[in-house]
C-alpha atoms as a PDB file:
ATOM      1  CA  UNK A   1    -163.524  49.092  87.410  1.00  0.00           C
ATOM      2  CA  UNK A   2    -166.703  51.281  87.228  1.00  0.00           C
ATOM      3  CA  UNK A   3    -169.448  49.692  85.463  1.00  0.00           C
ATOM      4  CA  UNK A   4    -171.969  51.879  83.624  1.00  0.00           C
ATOM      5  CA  UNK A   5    -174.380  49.181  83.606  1.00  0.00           C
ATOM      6  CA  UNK A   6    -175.201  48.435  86.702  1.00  0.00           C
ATOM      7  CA  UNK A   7    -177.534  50.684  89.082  1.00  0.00           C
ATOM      8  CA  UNK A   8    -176.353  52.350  91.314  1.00  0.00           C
ATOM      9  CA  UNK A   9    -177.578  50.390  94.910  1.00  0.00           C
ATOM     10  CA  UNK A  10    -179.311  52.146  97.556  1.00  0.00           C
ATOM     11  CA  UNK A  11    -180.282  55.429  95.978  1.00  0.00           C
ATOM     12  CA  UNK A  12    -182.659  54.229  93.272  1.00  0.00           C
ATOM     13  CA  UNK A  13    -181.014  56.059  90.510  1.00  0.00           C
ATOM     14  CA  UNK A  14    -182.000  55.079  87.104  1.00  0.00           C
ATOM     15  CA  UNK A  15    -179.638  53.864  84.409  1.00  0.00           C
ATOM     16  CA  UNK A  16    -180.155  56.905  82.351  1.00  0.00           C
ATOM     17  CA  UNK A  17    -179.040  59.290  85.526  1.00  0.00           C
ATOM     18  CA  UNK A  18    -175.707  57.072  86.132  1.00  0.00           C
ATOM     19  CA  UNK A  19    -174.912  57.266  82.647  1.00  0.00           C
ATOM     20  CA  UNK A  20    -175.305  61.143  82.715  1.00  0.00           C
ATOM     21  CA  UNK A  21    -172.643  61.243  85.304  1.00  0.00           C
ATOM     22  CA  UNK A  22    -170.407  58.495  83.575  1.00  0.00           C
ATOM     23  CA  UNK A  23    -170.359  60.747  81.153  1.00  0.00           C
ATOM     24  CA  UNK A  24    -169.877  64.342  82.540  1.00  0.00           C
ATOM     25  CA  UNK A  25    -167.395  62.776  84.839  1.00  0.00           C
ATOM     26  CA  UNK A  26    -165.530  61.703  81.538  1.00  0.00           C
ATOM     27  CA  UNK A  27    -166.009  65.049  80.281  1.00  0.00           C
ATOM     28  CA  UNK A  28    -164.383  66.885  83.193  1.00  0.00           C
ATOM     29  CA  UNK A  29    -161.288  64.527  83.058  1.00  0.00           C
ATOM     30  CA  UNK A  30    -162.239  62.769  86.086  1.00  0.00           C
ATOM     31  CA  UNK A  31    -162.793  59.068  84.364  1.00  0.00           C
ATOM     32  CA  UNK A  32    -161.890  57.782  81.514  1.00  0.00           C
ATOM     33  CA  UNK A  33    -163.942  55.560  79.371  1.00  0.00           C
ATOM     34  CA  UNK A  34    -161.770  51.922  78.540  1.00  0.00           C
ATOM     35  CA  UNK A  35    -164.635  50.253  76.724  1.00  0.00           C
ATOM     36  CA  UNK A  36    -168.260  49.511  76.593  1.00  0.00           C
ATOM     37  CA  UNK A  37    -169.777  50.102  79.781  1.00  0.00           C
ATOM     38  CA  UNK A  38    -166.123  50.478  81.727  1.00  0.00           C
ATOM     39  CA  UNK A  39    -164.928  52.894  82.906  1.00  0.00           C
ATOM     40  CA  UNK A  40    -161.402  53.862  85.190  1.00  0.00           C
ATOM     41  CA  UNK A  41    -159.961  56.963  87.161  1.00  0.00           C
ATOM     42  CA  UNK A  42    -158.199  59.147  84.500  1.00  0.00           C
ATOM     43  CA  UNK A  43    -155.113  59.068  86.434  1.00  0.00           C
ATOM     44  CA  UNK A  44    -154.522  55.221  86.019  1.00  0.00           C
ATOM     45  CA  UNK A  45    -152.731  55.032  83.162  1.00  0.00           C
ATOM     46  CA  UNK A  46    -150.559  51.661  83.762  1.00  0.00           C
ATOM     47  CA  UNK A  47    -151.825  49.355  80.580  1.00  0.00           C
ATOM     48  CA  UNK A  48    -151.209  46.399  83.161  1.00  0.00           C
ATOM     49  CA  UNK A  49    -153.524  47.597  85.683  1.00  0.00           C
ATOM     50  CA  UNK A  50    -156.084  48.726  83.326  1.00  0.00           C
ATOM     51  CA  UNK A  51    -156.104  45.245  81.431  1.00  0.00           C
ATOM     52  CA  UNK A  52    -156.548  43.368  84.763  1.00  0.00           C
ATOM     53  CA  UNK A  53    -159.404  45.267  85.801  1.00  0.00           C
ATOM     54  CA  UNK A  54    -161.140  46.477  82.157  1.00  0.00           C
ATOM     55  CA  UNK A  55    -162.071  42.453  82.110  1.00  0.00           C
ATOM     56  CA  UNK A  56    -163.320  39.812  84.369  1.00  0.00           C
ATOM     57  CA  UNK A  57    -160.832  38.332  86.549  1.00  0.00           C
ATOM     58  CA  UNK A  58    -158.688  39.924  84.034  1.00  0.00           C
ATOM     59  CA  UNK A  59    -154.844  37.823  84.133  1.00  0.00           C
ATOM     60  CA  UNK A  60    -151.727  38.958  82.136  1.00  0.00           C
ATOM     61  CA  UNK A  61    -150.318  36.179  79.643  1.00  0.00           C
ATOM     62  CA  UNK A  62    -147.549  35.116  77.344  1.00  0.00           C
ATOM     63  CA  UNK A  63    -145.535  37.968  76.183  1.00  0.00           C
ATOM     64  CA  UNK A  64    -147.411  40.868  78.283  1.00  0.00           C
ATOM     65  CA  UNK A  65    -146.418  38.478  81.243  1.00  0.00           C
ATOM     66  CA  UNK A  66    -142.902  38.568  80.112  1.00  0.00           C
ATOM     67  CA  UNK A  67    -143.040  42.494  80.087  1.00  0.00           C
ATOM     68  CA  UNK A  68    -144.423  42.698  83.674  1.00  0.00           C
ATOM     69  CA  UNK A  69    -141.597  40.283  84.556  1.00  0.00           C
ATOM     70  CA  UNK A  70    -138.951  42.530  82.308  1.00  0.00           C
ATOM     71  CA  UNK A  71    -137.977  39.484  80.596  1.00  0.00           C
ATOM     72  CA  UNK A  72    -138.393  40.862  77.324  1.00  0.00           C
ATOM     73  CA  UNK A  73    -136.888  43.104  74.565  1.00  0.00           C
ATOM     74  CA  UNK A  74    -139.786  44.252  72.382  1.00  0.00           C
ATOM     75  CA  UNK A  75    -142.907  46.380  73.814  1.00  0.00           C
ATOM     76  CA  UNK A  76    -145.667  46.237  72.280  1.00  0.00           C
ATOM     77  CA  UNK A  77    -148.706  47.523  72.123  1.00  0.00           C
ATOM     78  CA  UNK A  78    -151.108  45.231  72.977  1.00  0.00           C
ATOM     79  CA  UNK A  79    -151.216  43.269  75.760  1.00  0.00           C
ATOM     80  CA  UNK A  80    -152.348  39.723  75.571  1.00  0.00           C
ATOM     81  CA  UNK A  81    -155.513  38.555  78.603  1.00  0.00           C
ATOM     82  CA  UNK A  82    -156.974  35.948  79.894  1.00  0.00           C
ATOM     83  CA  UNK A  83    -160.527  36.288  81.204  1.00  0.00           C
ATOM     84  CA  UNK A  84    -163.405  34.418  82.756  1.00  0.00           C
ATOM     85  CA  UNK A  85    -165.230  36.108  80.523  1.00  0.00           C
ATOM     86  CA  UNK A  86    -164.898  36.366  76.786  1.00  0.00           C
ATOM     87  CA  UNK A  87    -164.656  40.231  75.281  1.00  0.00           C
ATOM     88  CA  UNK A  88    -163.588  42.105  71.996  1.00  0.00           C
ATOM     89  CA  UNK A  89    -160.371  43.304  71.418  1.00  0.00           C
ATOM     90  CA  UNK A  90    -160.676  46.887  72.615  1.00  0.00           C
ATOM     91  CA  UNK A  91    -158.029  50.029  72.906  1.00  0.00           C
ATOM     92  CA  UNK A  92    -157.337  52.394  75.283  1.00  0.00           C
ATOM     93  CA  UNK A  93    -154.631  54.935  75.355  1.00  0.00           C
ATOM     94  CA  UNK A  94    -152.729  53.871  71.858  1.00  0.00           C
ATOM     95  CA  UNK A  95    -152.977  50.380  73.685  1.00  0.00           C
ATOM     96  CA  UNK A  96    -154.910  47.606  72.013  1.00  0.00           C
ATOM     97  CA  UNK A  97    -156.305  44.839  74.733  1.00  0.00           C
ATOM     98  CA  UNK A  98    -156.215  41.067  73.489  1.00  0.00           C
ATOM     99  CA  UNK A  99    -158.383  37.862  74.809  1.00  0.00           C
ATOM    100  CA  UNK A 100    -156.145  35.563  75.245  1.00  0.00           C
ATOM    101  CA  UNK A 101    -157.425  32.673  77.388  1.00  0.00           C
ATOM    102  CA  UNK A 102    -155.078  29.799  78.972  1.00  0.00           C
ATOM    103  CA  UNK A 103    -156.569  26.266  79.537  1.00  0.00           C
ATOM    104  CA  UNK A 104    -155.516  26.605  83.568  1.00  0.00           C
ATOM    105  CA  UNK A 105    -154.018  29.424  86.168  1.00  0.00           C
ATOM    106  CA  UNK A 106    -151.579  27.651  88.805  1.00  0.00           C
ATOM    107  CA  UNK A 107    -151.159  30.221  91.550  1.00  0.00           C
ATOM    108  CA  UNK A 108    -150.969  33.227  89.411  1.00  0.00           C
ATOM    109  CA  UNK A 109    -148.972  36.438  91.334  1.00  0.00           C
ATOM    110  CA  UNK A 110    -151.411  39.472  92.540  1.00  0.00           C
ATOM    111  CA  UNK A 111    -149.631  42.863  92.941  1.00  0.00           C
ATOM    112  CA  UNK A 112    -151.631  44.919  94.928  1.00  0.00           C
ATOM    113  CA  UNK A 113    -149.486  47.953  94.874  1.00  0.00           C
ATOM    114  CA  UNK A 114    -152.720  49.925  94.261  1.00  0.00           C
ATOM    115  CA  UNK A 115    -155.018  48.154  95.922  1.00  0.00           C
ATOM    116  CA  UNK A 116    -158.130  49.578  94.039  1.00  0.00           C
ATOM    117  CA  UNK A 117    -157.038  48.199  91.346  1.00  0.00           C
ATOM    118  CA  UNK A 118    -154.147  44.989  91.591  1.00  0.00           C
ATOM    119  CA  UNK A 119    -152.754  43.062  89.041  1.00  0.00           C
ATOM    120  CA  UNK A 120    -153.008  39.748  88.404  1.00  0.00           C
ATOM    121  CA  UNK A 121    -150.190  38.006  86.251  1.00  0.00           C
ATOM    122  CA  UNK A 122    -149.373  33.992  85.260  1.00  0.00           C
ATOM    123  CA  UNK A 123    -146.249  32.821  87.868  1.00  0.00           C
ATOM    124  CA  UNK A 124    -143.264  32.837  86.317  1.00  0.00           C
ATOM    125  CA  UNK A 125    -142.925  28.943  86.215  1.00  0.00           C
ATOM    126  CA  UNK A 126    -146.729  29.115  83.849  1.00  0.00           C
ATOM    127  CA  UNK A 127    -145.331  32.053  82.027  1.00  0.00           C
ATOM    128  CA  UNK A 128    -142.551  30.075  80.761  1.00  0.00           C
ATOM    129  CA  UNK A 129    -144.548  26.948  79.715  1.00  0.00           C
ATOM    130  CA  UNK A 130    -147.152  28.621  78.458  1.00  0.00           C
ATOM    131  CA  UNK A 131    -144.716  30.842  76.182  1.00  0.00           C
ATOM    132  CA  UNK A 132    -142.709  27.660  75.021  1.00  0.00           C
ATOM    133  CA  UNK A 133    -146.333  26.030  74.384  1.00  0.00           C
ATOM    134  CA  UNK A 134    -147.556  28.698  72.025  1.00  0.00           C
ATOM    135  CA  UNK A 135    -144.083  30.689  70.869  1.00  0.00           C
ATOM    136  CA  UNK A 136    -145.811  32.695  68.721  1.00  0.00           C
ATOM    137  CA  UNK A 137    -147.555  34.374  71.761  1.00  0.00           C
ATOM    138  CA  UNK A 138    -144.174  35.379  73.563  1.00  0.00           C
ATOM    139  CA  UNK A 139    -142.760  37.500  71.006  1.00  0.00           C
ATOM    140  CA  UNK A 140    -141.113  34.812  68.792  1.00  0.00           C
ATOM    141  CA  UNK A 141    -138.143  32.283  69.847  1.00  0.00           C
ATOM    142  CA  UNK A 142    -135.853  34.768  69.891  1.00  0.00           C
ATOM    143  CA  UNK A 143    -138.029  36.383  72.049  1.00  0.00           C
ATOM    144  CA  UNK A 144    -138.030  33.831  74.303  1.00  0.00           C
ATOM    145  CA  UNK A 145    -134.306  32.775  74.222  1.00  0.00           C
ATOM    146  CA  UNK A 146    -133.544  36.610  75.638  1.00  0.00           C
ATOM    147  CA  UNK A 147    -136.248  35.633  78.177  1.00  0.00           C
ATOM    148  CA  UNK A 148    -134.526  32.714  79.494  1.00  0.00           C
ATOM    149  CA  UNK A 149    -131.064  34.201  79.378  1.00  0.00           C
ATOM    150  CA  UNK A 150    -131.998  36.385  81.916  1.00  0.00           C
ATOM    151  CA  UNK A 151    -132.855  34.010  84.250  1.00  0.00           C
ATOM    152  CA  UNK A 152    -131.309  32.696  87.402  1.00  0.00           C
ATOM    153  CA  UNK A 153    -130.718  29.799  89.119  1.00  0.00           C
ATOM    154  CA  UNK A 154    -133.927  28.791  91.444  1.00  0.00           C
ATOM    155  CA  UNK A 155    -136.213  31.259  89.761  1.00  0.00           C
ATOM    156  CA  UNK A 156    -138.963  28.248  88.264  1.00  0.00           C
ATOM    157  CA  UNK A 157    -140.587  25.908  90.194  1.00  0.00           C
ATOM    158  CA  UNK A 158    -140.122  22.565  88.629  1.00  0.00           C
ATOM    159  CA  UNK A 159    -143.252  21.279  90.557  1.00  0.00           C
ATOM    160  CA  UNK A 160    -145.370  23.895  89.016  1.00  0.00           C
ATOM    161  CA  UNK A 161    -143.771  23.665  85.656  1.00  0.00           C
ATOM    162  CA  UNK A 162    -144.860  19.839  85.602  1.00  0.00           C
ATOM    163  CA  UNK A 163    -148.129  21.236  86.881  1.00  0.00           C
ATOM    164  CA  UNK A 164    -148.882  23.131  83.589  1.00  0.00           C
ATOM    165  CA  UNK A 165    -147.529  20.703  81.608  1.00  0.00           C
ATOM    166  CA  UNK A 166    -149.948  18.062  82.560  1.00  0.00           C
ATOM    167  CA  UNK A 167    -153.030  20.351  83.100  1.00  0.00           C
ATOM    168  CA  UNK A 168    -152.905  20.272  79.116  1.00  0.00           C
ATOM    169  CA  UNK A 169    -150.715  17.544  78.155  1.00  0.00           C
ATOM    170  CA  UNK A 170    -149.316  17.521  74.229  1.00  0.00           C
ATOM    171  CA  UNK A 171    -146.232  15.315  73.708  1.00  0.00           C
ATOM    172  CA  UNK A 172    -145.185  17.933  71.104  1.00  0.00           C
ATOM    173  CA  UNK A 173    -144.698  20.419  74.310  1.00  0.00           C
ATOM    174  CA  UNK A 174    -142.920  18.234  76.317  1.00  0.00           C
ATOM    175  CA  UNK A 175    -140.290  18.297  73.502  1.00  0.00           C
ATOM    176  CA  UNK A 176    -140.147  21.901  73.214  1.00  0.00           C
ATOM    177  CA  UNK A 177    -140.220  22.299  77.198  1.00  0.00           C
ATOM    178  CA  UNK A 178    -137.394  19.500  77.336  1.00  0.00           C
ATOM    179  CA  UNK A 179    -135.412  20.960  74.448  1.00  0.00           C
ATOM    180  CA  UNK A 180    -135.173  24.774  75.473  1.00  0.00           C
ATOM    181  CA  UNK A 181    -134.858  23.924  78.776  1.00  0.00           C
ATOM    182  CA  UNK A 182    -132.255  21.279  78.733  1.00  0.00           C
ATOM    183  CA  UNK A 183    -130.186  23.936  77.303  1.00  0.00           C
ATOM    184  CA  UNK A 184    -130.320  26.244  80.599  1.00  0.00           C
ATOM    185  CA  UNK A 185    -130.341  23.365  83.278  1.00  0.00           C
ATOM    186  CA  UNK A 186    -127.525  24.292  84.839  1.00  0.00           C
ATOM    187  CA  UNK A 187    -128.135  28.219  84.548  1.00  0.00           C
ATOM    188  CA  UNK A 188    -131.697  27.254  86.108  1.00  0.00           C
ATOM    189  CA  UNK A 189    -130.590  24.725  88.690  1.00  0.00           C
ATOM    190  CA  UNK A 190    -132.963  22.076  87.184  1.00  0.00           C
ATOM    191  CA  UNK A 191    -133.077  18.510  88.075  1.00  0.00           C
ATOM    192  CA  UNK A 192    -132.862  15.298  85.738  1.00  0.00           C
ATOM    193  CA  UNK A 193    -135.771  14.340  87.112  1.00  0.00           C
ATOM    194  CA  UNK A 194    -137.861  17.461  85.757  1.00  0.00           C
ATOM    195  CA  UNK A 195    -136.532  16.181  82.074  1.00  0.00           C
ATOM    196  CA  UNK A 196    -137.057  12.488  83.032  1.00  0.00           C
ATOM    197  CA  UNK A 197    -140.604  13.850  83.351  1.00  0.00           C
ATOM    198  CA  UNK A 198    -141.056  15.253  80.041  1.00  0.00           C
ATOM    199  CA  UNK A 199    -138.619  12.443  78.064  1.00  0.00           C
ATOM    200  CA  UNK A 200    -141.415   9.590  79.391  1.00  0.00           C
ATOM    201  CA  UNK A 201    -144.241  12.011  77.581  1.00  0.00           C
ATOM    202  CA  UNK A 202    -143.180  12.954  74.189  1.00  0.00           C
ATOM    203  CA  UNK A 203    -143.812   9.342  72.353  1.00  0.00           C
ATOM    204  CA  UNK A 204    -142.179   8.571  69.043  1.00  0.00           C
ATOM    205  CA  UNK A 205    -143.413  11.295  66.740  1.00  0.00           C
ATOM    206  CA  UNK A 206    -140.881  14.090  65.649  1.00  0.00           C
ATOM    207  CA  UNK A 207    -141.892  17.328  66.754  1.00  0.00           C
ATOM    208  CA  UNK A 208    -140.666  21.198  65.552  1.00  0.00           C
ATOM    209  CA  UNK A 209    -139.246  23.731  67.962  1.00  0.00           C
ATOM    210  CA  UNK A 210    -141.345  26.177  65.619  1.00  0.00           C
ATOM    211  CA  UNK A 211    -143.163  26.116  62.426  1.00  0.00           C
ATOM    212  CA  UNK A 212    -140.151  27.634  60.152  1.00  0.00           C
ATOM    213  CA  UNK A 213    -138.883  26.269  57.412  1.00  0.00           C
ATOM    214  CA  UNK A 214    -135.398  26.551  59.293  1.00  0.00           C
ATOM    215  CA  UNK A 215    -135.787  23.975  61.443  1.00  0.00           C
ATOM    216  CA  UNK A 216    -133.512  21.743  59.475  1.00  0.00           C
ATOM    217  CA  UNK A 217    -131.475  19.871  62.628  1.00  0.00           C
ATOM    218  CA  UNK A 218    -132.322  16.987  64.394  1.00  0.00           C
ATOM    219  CA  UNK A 219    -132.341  16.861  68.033  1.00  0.00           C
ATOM    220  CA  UNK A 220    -132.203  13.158  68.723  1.00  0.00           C
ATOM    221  CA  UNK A 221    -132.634  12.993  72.337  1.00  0.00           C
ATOM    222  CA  UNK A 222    -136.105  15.053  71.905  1.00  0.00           C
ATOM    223  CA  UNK A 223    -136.916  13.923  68.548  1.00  0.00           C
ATOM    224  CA  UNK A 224    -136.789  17.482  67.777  1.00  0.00           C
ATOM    225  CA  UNK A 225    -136.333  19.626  64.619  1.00  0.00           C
ATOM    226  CA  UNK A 226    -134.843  23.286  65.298  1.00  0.00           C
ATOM    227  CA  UNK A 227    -132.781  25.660  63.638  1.00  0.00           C
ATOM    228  CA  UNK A 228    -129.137  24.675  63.470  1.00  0.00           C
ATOM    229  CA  UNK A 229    -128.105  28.454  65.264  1.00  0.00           C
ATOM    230  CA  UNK A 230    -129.608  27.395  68.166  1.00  0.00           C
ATOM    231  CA  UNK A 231    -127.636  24.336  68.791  1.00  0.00           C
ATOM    232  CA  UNK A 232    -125.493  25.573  71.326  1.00  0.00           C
ATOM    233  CA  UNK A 233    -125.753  26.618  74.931  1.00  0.00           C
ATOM    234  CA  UNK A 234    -126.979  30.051  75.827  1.00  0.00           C
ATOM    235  CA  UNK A 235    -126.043  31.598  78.702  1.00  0.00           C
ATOM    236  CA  UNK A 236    -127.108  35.059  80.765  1.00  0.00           C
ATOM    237  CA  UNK A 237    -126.155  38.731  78.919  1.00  0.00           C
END
């Protein structure tokens, strides 16, 4: 990331200088200008790589996280970010940039592929919690569902799963978690211990798989409204 607001060190040149070359090395194609004060190599192009590095710390979430893993069957376009740092919701190449924080990062993946300029993505374990947590963000349940159809045995970390869940504990989660889940516990080699976990959390009060009027069958076990087509088990395409 090139900041045009910060002097360039050892050579004294003024702010108004640096931003005369930001802006004739826009002009000649050589960098392009993401947002206030930003700017990246015109060839880097990758909406992944640009979010991670447009922002501080810059981390893909929720659905965008589910692209980067190609668990997913929309694109969009806009891509959803958590930062240290709060910004505005910019665009950049017909792609509109999102702040998105998460409460917590638990050992979030770095792909430094191009080294100048990595990405940095939730694990797959917090990109799963964090979708069920706030389903709205991944795409939609049906969304989702595809997501976790496409997953294999081994592929979440139960450890770190219970990780996330108790970095920002809501017994309403640990239904949804223990719901959605307990439908793909074999497919995901996950042990009754993960759901014993999230059974001693979710209390007494009955909690919705997703705010929708559809949600008209009762999951005793969970004490869980949902929609009645998704009371079956779902296996991969």
């Amino acid at each position: 990331m090139l900041d045009g607001s910060i002097l360039e060190q050892g050579n004294e040149v003024c702010y108004n200088t640096r931003k005369s070359r930001l802006y004739n090395k826009t002009r000649k194609g050589v960098l392009s200008h993401v947002r206030k004060g930003v700017y990246v190599p015109s060839y880097l192009t990758d909406k992944f790589r640009i979010a991670c590095n447009a922002v501080e710390n810059g981390c893909l979430v929720y659905h965008s996280a589910l692209e980067y893993y190609t668990l997913h069957t929309q694109s969009f376009n806009w891509v959803y970010i958590h930062s240290t740092t709060p910004f505005r919701t910019f665009i950049h190449l017909n792609e509109t940039y999102i702040y998105k924080p998460v409460n917590y990062l638990i050992n979030p993946n770095l792909d430094f592929a191009n080294e100048n300029y990595p990405i940095r993505v939730t694990s797959l374990s917090q990109t799963i919690i964090d979708c069920i947590r706030h389903i709205d963000l991944a795409g939609g349940l049906e969304e989702l569902m595809n997501a976790l159809d496409w997953l294999g045995i081994d592929k979440l970390d139960e450890t770190e799963m219970i990780q996330c869940l108790d970095a920002a504990p809501s017994k309403s989660v640990y239904q949804r978690v223990g719901y959605l889940l307990s439908l793909y516990q074999e497919q995901l080699g996950l042990s009754d211990a993960f759901f014993d976990h999230c059974k001693n959390q979710i209390g007494n009060n009955v909690s919705y798989l997703t705010p929708d009027e559809n949600c008209d069958t009762y999951d005793k076990k969970w004490k869980i409204c949902v929609p009645k087509v998704e009371q079956k088990e779902y296996g991969p395409y």
